[in-house]
Protein backbone atom coordinates (compact mmCIF):
# COMPACT_ATOMS: atom_id res chain seq x y z
CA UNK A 1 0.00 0.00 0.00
CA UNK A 2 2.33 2.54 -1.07
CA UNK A 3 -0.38 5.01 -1.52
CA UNK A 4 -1.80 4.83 1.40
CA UNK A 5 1.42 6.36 2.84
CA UNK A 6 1.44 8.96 0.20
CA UNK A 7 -2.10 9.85 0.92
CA UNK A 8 -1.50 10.96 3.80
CA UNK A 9 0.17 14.72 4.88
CA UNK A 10 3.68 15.26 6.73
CA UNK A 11 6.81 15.85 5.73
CA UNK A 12 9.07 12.41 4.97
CA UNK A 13 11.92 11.86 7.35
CA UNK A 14 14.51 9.20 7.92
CA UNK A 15 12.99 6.23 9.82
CA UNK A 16 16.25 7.10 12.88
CA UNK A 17 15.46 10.73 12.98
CA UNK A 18 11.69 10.63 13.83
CA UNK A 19 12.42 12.59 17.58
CA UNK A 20 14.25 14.93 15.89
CA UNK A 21 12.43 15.88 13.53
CA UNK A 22 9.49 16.30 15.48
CA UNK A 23 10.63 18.69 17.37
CA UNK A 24 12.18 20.38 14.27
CA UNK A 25 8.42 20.60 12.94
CA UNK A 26 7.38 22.74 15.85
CA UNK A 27 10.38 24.69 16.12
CA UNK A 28 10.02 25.69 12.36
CA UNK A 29 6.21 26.09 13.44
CA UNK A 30 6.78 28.93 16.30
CA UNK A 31 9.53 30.45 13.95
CA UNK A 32 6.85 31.44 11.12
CA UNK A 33 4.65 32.88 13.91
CA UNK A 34 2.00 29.10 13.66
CA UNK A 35 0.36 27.96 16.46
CA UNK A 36 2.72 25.63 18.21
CA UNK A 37 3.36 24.27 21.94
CA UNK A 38 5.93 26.12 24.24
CA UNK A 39 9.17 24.31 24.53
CA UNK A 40 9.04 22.63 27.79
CA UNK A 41 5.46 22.26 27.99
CA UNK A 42 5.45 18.60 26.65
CA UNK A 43 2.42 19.65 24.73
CA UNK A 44 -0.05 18.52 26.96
CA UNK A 45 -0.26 15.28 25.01
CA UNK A 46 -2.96 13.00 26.60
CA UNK A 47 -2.90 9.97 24.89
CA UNK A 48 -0.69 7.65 22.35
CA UNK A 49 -3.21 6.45 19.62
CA UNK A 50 -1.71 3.72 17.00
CA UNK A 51 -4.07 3.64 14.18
CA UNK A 52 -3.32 0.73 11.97
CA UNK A 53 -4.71 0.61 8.60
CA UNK A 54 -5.44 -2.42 7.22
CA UNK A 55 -5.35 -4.37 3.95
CA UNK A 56 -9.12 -3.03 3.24
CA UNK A 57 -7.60 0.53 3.51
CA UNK A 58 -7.72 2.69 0.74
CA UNK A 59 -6.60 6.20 -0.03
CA UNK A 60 -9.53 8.27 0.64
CA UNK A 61 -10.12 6.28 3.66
CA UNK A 62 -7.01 6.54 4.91
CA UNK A 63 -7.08 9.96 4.51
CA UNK A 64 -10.88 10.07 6.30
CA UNK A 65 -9.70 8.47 9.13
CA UNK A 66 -6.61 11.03 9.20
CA UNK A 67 -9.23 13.52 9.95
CA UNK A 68 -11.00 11.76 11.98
CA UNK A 69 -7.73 11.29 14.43
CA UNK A 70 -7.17 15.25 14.06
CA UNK A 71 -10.84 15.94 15.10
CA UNK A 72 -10.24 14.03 17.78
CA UNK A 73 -7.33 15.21 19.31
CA UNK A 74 -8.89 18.86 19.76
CA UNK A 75 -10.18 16.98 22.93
CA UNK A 76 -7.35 14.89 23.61
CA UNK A 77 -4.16 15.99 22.36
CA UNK A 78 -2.17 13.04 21.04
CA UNK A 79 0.70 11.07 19.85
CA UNK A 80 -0.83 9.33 16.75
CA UNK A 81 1.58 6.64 15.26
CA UNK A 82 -0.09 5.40 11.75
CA UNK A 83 0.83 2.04 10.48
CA UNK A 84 0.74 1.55 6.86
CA UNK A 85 1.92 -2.16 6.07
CA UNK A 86 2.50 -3.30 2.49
CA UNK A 87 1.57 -6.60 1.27
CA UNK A 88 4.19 -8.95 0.11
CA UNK A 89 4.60 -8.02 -4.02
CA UNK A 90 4.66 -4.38 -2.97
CA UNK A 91 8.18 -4.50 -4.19
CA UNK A 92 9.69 -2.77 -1.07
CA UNK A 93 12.48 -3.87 1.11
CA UNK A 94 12.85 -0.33 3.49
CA UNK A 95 10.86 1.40 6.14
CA UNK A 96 9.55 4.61 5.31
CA UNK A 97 8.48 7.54 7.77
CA UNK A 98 6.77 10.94 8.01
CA UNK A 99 6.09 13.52 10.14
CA UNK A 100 2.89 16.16 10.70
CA UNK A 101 2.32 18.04 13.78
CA UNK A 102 -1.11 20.57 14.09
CA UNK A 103 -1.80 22.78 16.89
CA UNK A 104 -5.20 24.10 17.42
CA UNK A 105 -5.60 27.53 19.34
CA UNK A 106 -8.53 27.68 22.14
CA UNK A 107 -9.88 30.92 23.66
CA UNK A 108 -6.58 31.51 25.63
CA UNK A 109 -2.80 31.21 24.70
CA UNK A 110 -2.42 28.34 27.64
CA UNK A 111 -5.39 26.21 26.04
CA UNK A 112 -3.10 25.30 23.08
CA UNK A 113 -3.94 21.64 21.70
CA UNK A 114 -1.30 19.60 19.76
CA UNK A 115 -1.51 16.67 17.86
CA UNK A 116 1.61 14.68 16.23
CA UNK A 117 1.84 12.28 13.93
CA UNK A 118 4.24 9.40 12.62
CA UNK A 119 3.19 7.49 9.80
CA UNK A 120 5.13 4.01 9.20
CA UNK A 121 5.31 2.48 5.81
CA UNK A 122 6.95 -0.32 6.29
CA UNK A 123 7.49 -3.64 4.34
CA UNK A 124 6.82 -7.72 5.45
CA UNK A 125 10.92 -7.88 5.34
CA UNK A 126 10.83 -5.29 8.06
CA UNK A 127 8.21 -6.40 10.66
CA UNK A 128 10.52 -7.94 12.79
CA UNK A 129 12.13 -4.53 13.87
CA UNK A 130 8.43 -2.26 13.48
CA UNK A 131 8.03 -2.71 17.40
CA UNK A 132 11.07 -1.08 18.31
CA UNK A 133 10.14 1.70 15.35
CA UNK A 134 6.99 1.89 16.86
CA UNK A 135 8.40 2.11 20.90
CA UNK A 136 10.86 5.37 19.72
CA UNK A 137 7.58 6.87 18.52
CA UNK A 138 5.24 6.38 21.78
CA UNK A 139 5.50 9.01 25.05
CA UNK A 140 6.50 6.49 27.79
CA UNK A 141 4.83 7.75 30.47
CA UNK A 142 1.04 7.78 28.27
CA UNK A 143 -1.47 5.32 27.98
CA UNK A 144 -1.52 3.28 24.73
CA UNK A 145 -4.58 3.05 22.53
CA UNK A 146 -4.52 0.57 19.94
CA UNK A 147 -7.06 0.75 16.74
CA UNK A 148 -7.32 -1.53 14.01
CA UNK A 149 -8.87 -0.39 10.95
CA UNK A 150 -10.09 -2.71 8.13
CA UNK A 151 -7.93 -5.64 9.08
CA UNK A 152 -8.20 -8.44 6.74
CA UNK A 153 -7.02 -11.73 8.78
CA UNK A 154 -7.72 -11.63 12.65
CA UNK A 155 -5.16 -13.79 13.55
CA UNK A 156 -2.28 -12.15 11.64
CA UNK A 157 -3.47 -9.07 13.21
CA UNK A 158 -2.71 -11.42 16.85
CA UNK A 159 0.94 -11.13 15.42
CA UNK A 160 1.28 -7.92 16.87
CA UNK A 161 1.58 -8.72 20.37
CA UNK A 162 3.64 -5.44 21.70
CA UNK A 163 0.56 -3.58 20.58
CA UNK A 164 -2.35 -5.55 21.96
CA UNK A 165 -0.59 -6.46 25.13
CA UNK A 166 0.43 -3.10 25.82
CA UNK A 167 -2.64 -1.06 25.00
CA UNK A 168 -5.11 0.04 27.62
CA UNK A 169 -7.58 -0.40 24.71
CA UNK A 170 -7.83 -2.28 21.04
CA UNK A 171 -10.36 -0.64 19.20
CA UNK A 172 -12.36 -2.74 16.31
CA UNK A 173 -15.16 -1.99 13.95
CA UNK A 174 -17.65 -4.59 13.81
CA UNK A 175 -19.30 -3.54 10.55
CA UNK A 176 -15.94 -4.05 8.52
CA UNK A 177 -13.57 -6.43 10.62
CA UNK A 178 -13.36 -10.27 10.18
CA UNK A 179 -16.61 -12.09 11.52
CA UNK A 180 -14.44 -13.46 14.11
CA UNK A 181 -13.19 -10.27 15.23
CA UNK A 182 -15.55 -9.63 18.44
CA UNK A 183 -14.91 -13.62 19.53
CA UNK A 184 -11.02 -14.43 18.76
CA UNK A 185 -8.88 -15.10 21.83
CA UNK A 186 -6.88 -11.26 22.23
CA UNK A 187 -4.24 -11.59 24.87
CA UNK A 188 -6.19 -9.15 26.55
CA UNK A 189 -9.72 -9.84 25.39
CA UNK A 190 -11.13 -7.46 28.50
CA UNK A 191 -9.41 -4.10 26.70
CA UNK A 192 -11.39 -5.25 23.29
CA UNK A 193 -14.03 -2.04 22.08
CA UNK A 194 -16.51 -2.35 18.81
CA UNK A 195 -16.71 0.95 17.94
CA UNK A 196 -19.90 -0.18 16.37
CA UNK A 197 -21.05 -0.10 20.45
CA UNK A 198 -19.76 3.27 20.88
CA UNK A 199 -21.66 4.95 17.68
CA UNK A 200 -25.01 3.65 18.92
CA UNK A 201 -24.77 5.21 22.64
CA UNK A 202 -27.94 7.35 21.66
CA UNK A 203 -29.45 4.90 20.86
CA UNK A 204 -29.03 3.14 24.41
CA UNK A 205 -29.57 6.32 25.89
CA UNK A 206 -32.64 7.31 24.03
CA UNK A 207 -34.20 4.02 24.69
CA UNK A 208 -33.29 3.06 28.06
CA UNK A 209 -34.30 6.46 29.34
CA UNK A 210 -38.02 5.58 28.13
CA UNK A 211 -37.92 1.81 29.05
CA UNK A 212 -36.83 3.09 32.46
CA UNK A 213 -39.98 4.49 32.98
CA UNK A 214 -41.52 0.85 33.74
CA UNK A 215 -41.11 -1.60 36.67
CA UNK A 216 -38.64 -4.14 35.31
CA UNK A 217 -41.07 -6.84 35.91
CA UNK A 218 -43.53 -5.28 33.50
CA UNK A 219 -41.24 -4.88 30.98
CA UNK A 220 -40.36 -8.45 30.84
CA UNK A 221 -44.03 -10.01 32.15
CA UNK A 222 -45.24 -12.18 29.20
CA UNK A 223 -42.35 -11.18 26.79
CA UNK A 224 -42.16 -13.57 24.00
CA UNK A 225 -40.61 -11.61 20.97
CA UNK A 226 -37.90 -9.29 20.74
CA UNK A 227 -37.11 -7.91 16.97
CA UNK A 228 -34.48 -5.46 15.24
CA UNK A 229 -35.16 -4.09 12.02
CA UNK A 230 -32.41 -2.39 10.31
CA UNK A 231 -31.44 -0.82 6.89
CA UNK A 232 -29.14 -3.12 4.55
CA UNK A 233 -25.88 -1.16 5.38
CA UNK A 234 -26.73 -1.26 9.36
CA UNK A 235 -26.14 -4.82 9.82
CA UNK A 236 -23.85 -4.66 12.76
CA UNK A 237 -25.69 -2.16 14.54
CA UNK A 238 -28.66 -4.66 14.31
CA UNK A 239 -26.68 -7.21 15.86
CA UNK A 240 -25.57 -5.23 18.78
CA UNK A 241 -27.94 -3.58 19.68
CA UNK A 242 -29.39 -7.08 19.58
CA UNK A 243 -26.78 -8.15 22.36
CA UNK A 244 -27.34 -5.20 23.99
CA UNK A 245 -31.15 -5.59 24.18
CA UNK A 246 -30.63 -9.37 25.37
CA UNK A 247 -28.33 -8.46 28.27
CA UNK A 248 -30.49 -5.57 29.77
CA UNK A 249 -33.36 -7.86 29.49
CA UNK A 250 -31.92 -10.67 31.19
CA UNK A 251 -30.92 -7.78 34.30
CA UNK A 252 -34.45 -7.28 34.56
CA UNK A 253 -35.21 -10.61 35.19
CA UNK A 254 -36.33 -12.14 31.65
CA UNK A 255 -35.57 -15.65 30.49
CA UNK A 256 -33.87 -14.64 27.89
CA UNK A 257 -33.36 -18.34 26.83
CA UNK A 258 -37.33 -18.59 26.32
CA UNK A 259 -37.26 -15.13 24.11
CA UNK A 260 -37.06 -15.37 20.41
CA UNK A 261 -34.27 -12.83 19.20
CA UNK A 262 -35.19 -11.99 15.36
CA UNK A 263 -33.88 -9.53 13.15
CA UNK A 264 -34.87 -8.44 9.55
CA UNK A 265 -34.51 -5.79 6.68
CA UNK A 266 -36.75 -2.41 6.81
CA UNK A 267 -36.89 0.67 5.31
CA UNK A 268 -35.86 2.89 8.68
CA UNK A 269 -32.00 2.83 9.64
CA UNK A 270 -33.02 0.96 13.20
CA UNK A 271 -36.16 -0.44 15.14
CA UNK A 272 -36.98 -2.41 17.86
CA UNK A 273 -40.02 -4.03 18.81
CA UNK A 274 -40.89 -6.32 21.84
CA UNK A 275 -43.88 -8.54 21.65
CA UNK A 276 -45.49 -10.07 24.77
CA UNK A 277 -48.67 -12.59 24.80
CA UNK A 278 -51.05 -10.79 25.63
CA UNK A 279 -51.61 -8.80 22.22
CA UNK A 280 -52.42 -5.23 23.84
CA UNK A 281 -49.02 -5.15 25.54
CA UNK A 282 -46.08 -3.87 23.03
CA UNK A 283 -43.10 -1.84 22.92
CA UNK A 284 -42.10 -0.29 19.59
CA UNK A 285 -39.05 2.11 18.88
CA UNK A 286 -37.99 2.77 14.84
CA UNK A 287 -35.55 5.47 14.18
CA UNK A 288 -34.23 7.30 10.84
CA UNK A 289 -30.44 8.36 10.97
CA UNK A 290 -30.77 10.08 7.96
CA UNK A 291 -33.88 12.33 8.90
CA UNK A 292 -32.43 12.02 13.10
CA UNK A 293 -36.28 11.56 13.76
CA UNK A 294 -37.48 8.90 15.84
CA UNK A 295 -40.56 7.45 17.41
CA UNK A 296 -41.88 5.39 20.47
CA UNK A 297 -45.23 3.79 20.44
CA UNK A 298 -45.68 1.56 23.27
CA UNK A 299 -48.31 0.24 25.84
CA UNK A 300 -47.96 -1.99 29.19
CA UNK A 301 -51.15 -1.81 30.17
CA UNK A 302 -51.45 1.71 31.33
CA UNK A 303 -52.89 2.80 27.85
CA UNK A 304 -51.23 3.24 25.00
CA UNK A 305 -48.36 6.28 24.45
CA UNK A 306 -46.63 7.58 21.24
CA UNK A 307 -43.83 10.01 21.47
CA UNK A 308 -41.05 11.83 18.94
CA UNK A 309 -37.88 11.83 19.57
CA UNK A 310 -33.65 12.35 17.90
CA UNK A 311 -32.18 9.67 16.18
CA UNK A 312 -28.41 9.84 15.67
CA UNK A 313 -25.14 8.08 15.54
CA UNK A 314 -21.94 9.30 17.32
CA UNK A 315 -19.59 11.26 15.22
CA UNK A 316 -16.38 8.68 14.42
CA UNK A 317 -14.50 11.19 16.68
CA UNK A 318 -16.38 11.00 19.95
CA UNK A 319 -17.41 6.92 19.35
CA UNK A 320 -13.23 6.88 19.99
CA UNK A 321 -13.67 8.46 22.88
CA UNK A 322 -16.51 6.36 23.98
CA UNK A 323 -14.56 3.13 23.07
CA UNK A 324 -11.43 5.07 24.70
CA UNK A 325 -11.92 6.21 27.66
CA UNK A 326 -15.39 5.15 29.30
């Protein structure tokens, strides 16, 4: 993937001289009057992010998720290292590096937010020594976040052992990793996040707020049915919020195991419905992400109620934080 490399911004620099030239970006930086962090201030980095793009990568993505990174480090300030492997008949025996570094100015001269980035091309010849590469590049005394991105092969992902083992979180994306991404045996399966999770937290929010309403026991008296609907392209999302439904469920005292869990097609982006045996009991939630409209319709026996409500996904930005940090 040689153009995923050159996709992306920053200025190339020898793979031994990635320090250095860091701090030669942001010296350069103050020197033209750009925003850039004070010399012994560190630069208030946060967080060490390595986003590794995967086989499924291409050029525009890589570049969206670029963005995504820099969005996200207006928050949290960060030390992004980007991994850009190249498959074997890529032709290429050397590591390649570059370097970008963006400052972004807040109402005061003290709430200065940096961001740096390395980005790693490096060949199959030269995986053995991409850990140490990789090590140079982190702040030591940071927390490691680890985030595959359109991985191809779960278990040669498991190859990179420094990075999972290390990472205080390994981010995946349900809707475009390996079906066996969510189940493989991670050295550290507990610091495993499907961002997938993270974008629907409206969603959970939204419809646990109204389900909270109700007694637990009436909300799972008589249940026999519990159904997601979902748009073709929101396949994952079905299935977790699936899982997710099936867990809070069982908390509230439903045997789960006597439920039947169904999904299908429909026309809205999400919808969830929950049928019970007596007839005049239902629960029904169907939301547009397109539109951000949604509506409840639902009675347990207290007559029936209809209300309007948002319907929305988390911006790719603040579902890393999600998966991230809470």
């Amino acid at each position: 993937m040689p153009e995923i490399f050159e996709a992306l911004p920053g200025i190339e620099v020898p793979v031994g001289a990635i320090a250095r030239s860091l701090a030669h970006l942001w010296e350069d930086a103050a020197a033209s009057g750009g925003a850039a962090p004070a010399i012994d201030d560190a630069k208030a980095t946060q967080a060490n992010v390595v986003l590794h793009l995967g086989f499924g990568t291409t050029p525009d993505d890589a570049r969206e998720q670029f963005q995504t990174m820099l969005r996200f480090s207006q928050r949290y300030p960060s030390r992004v290292v980007v991994l850009c492997p190249l498959k074997r008949d890529a032709g290429v025996t050397e590591m390649r590096a570059k370097v970008y570094g963006e400052c972004f100015l807040g109402k005061s001269k003290g709430d200065t937010r940096c961001v740096e980035f390395v980005m790693l091309s490096y060949p199959v010849a030269a995986r053995a020594r991409l850990e140490d590469h990789v090590s140079v590049c982190l702040s030591t005394d940071l927390p490691l976040y680890y985030w595959a991105h359109r991985f191809s092969n779960t278990a040669r992902l498991a190859d990179y052992t420094y990075l999972l083992t290390r990472a205080k979180r390994v981010l995946v994306d349900s809707s475009i990793s390996p079906p066996d991404a969510l189940t493989y045996p991670w050295p550290q399966p507990s610091a495993l996040r499907d961002l997938v999770y993270s974008r629907l937290l409206p969603v959970r929010q939204t419809v646990g707020q109204f389900l909270a309403r109700y007694e637990p026991a009436t909300l799972v008296d008589g249940l026999r049915e519990v159904k997601v609907t979902h748009a073709k392209a929101l396949g994952a999302e079905a299935c977790v919020t699936m899982g997710w439904l099936r867990r809070r469920l069982a908390a509230c005292g439903a045997e789960v195991e006597a439920v039947s869990f169904t999904s299908g097609n429909a026309a809205e982006s999400l919808g969830i419905e929950l049928g019970y045996a007596d007839a005049k009991k239902f629960f029904r939630w169907s939301g547009n992400f397109t539109t951000r409209h949604a509506k409840f319709e639902a009675d347990f026996g207290g007559g029936p109620t209809e209300l309007a409500a948002g319907a929305s996904l988390l911006p790719p930005e603040v579902a890393l934080s999600e998966a991230m940090f809470f």
